[in-house]
C-alpha atoms as a PDB file:
ATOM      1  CA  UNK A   1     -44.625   7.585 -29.822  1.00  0.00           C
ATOM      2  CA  UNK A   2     -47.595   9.414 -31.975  1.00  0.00           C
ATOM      3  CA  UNK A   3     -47.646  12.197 -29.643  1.00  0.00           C
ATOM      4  CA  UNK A   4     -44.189  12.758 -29.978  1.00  0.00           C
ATOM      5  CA  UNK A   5     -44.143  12.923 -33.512  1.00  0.00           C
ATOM      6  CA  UNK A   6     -47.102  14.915 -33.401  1.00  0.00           C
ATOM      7  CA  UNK A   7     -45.140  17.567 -31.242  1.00  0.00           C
ATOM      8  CA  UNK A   8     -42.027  17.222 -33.464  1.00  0.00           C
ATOM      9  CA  UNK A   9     -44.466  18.108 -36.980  1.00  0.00           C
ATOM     10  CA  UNK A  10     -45.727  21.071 -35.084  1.00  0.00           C
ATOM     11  CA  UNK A  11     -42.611  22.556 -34.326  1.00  0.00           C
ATOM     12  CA  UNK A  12     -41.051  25.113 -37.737  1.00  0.00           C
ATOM     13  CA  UNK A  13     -38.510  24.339 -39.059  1.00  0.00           C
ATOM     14  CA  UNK A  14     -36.281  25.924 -37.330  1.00  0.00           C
ATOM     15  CA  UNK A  15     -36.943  24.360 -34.076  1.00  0.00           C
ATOM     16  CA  UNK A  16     -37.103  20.630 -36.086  1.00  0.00           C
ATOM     17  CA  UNK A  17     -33.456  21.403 -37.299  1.00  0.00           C
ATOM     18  CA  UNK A  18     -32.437  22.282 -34.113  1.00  0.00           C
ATOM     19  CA  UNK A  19     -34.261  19.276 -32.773  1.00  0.00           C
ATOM     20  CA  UNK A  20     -32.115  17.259 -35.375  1.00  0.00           C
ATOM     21  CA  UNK A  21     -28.967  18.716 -34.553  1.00  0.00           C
ATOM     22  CA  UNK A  22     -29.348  18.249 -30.420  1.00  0.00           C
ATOM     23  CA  UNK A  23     -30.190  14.179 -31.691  1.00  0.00           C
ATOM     24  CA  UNK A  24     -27.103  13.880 -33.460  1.00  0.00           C
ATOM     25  CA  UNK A  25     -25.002  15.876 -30.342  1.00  0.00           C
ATOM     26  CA  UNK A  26     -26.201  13.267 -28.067  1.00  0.00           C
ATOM     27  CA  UNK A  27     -25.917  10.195 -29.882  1.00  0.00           C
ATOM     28  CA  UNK A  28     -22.030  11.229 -30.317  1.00  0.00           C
ATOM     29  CA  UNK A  29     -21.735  12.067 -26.802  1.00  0.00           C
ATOM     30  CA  UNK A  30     -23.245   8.805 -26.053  1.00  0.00           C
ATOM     31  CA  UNK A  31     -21.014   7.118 -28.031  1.00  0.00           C
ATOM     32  CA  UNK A  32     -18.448   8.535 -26.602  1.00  0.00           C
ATOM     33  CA  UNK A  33     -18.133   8.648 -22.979  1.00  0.00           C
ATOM     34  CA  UNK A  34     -20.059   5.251 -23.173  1.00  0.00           C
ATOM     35  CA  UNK A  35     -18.148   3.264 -25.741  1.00  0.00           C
ATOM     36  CA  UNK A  36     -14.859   5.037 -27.135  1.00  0.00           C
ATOM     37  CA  UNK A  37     -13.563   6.471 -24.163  1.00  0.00           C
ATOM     38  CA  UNK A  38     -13.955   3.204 -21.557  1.00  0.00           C
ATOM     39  CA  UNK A  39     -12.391   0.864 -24.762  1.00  0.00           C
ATOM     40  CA  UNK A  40      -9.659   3.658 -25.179  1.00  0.00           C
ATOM     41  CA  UNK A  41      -8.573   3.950 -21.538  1.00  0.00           C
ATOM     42  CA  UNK A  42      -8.754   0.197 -21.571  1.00  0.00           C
ATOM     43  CA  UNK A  43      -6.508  -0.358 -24.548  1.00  0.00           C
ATOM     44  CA  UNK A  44      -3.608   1.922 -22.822  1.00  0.00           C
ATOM     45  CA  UNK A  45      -4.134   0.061 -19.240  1.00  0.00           C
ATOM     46  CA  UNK A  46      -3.490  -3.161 -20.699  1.00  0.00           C
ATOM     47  CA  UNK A  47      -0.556  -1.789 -23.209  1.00  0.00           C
ATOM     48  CA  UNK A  48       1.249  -0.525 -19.742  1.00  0.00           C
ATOM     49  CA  UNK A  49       0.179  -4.022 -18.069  1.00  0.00           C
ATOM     50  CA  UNK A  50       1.946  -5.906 -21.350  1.00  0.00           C
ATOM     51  CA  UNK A  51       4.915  -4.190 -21.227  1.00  0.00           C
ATOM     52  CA  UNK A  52       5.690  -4.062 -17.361  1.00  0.00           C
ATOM     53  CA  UNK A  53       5.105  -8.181 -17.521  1.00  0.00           C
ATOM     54  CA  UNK A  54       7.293  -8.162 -20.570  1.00  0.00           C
ATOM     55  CA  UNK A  55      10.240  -6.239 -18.344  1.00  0.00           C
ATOM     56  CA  UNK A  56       9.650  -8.841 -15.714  1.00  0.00           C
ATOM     57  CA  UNK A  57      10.096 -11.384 -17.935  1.00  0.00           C
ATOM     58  CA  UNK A  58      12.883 -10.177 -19.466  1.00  0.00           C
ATOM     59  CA  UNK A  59      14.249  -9.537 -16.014  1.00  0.00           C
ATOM     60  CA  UNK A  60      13.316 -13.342 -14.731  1.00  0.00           C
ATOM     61  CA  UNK A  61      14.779 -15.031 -17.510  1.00  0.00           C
ATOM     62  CA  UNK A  62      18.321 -13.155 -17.374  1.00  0.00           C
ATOM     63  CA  UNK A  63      18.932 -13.564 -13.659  1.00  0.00           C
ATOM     64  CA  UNK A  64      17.809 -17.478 -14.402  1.00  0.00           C
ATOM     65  CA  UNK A  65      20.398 -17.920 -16.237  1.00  0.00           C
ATOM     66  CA  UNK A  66      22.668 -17.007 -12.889  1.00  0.00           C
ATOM     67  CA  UNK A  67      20.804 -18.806 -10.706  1.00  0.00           C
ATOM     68  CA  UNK A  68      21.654 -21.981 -13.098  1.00  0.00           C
ATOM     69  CA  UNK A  69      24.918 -20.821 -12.566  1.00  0.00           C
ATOM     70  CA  UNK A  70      25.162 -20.529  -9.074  1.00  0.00           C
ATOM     71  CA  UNK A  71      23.600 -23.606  -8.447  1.00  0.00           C
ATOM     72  CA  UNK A  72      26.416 -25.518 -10.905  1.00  0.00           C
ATOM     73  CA  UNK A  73      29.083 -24.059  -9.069  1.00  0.00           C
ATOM     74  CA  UNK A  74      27.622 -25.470  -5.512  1.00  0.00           C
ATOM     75  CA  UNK A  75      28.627 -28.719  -5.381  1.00  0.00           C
ATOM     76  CA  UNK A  76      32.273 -29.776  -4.190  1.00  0.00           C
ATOM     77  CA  UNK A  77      34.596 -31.170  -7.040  1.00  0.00           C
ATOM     78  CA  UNK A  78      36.120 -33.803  -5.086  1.00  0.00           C
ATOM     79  CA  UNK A  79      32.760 -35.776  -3.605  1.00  0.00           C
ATOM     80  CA  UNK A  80      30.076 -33.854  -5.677  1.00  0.00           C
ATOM     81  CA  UNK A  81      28.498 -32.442  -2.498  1.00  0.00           C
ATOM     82  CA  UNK A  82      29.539 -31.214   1.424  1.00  0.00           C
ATOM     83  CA  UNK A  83      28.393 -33.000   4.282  1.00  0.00           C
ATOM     84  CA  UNK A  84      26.984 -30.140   6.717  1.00  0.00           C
ATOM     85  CA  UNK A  85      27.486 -30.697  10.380  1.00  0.00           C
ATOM     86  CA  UNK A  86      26.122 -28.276  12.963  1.00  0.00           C
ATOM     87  CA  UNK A  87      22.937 -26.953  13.858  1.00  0.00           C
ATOM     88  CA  UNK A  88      20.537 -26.236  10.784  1.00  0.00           C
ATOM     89  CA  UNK A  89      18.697 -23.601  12.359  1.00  0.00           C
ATOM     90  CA  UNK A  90      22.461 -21.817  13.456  1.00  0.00           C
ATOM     91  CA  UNK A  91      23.904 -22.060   9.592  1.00  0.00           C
ATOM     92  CA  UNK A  92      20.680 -20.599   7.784  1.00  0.00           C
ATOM     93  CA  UNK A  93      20.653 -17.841  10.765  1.00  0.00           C
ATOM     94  CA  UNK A  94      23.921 -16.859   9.934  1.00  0.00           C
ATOM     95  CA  UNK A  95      23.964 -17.359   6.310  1.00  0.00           C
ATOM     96  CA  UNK A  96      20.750 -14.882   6.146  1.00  0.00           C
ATOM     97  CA  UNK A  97      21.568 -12.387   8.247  1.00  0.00           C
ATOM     98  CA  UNK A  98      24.896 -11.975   5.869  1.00  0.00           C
ATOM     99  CA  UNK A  99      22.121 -11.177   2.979  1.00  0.00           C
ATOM    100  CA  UNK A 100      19.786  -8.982   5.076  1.00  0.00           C
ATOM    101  CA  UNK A 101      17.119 -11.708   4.751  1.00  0.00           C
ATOM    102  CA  UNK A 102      14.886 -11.505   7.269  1.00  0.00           C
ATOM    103  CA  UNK A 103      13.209 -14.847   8.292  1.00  0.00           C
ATOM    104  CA  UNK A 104      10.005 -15.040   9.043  1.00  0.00           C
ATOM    105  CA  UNK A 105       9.458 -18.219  10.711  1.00  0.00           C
ATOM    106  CA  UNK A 106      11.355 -21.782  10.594  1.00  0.00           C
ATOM    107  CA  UNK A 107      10.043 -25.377  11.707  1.00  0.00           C
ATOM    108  CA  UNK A 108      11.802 -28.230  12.742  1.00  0.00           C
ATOM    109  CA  UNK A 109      11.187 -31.546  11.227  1.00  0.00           C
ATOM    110  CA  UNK A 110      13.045 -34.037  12.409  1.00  0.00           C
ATOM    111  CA  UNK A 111      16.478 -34.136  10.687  1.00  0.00           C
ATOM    112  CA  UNK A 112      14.619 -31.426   8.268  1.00  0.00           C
ATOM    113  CA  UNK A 113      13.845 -27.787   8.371  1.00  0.00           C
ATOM    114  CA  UNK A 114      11.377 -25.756   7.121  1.00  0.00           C
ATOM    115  CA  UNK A 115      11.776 -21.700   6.211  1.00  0.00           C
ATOM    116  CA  UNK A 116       9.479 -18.979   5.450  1.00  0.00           C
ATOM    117  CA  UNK A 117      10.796 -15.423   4.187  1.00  0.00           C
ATOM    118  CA  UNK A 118       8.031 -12.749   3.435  1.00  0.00           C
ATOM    119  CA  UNK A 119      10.140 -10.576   1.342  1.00  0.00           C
ATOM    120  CA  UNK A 120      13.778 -10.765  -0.033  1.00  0.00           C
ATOM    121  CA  UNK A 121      15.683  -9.342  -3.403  1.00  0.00           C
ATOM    122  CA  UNK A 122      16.038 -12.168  -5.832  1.00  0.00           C
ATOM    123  CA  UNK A 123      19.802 -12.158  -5.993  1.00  0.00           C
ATOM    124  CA  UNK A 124      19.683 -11.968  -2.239  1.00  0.00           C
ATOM    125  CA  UNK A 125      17.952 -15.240  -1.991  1.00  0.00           C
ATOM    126  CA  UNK A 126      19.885 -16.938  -4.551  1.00  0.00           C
ATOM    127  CA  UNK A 127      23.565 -16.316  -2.954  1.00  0.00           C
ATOM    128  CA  UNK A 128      21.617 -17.411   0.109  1.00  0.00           C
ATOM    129  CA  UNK A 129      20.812 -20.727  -1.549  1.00  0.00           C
ATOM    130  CA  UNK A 130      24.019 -21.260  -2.707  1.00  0.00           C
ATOM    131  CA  UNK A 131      25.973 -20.293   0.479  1.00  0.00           C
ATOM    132  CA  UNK A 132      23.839 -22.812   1.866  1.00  0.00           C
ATOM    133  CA  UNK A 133      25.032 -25.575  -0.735  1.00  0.00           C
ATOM    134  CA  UNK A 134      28.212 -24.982  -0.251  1.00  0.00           C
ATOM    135  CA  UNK A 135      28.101 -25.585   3.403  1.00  0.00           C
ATOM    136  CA  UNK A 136      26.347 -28.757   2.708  1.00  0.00           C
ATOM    137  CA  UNK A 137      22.745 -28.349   3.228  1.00  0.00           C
ATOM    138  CA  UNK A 138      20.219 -30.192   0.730  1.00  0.00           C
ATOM    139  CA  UNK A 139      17.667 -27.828  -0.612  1.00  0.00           C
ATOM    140  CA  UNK A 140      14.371 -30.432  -0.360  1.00  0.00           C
ATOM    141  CA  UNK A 141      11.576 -28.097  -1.555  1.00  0.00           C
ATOM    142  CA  UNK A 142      11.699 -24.951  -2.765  1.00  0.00           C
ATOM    143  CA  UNK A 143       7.749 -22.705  -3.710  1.00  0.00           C
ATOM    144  CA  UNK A 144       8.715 -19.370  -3.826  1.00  0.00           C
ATOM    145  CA  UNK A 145       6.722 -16.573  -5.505  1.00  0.00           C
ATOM    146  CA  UNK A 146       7.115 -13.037  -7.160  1.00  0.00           C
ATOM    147  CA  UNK A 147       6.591 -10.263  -4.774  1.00  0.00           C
ATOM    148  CA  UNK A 148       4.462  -6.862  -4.828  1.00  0.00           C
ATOM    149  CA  UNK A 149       8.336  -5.049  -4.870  1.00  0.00           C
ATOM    150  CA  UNK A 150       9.729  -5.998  -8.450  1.00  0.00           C
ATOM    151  CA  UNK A 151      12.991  -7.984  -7.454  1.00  0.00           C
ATOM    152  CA  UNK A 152      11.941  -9.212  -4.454  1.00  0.00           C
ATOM    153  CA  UNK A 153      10.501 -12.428  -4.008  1.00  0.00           C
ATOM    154  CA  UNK A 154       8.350 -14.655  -1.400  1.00  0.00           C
ATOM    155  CA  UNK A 155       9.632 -17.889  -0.275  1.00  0.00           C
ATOM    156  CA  UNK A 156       6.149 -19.423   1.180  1.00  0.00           C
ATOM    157  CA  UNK A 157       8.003 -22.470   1.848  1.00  0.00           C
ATOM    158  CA  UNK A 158      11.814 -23.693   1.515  1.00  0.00           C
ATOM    159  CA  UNK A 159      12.395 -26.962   3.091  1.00  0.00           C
ATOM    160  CA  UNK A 160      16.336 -27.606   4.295  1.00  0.00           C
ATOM    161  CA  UNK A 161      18.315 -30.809   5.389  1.00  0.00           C
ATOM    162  CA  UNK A 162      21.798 -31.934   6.258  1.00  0.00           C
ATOM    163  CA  UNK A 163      23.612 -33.393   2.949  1.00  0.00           C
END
């Protein structure tokens, strides 16, 4: 550190200015493109994050509101519900291919059925659901999940019955 202030005294002072003024030019820099900049472009990433899970929210709790809806106007005035006969794995064929929801796999379980669907629109699945009611078949189980594609949804596991 001595010999370095040694060589910085035996510049003029010219050359110490300039020495001075270089410092200061890379400290900002520094500061810069190591702190501002990565905290900036950090500070807009999560601003567009906020507001595209705010639209999704929005978006989730108005079309809630219509599944509630849906599912209210399911059940049959006179008994309360249907009583599906047929085959399960027939009705939800049908009733899916009528929504252009593509199944991707479905399990038998005794008197029960279980349904996967890797991608469907939201509205899609719930008229699906409800068509379904209204024929008579008990939802069981329901874990369905938000997709990559906003409006479309995952249903990782829907498990169906006979009312």
């Amino acid at each position: 550190m001595n010999k370095l202030k040694q060589t910085y005294q035996r510049l003029s002072e010219r050359e110490q200015r300039l020495v001075q003024i270089s410092a200061m030019v890379i400290v900002v820099g520094f500061f810069y493109w190591v702190i501002w900049a990565p905290l900036n472009q950090s500070l807009v990433t999560d601003r567009k994050a906020l507001a595209a899970q705010q639209e999704l929210l929005n978006w989730v709790q108005k079309n809630a509101n219509r599944a509630i809806q849906l599912r209210g106007a399911s059940t049959d005035t006179s008994t309360g519900t249907k009583s599906f006969s047929g085959s399960l794995p027939q009705a939800i064929n049908q009733t899916a291919g009528g929504l252009n929801i593509a199944i991707s796999r479905m399990q038998p379980q005794g008197e029960e059925l279980q349904v996967w669907v890797d991608q469907a629109s939201f509205n899609d699945v719930l008229s699906w659901l409800q068509a379904l009611e209204k024929m008579g078949v008990s939802i069981l189980d329901l874990d369905i999940v938000d997709a990559n594609i906003p409006g479309q949804v995952k249903i990782r596991r829907l498990k169906l019955a006979k009312s």
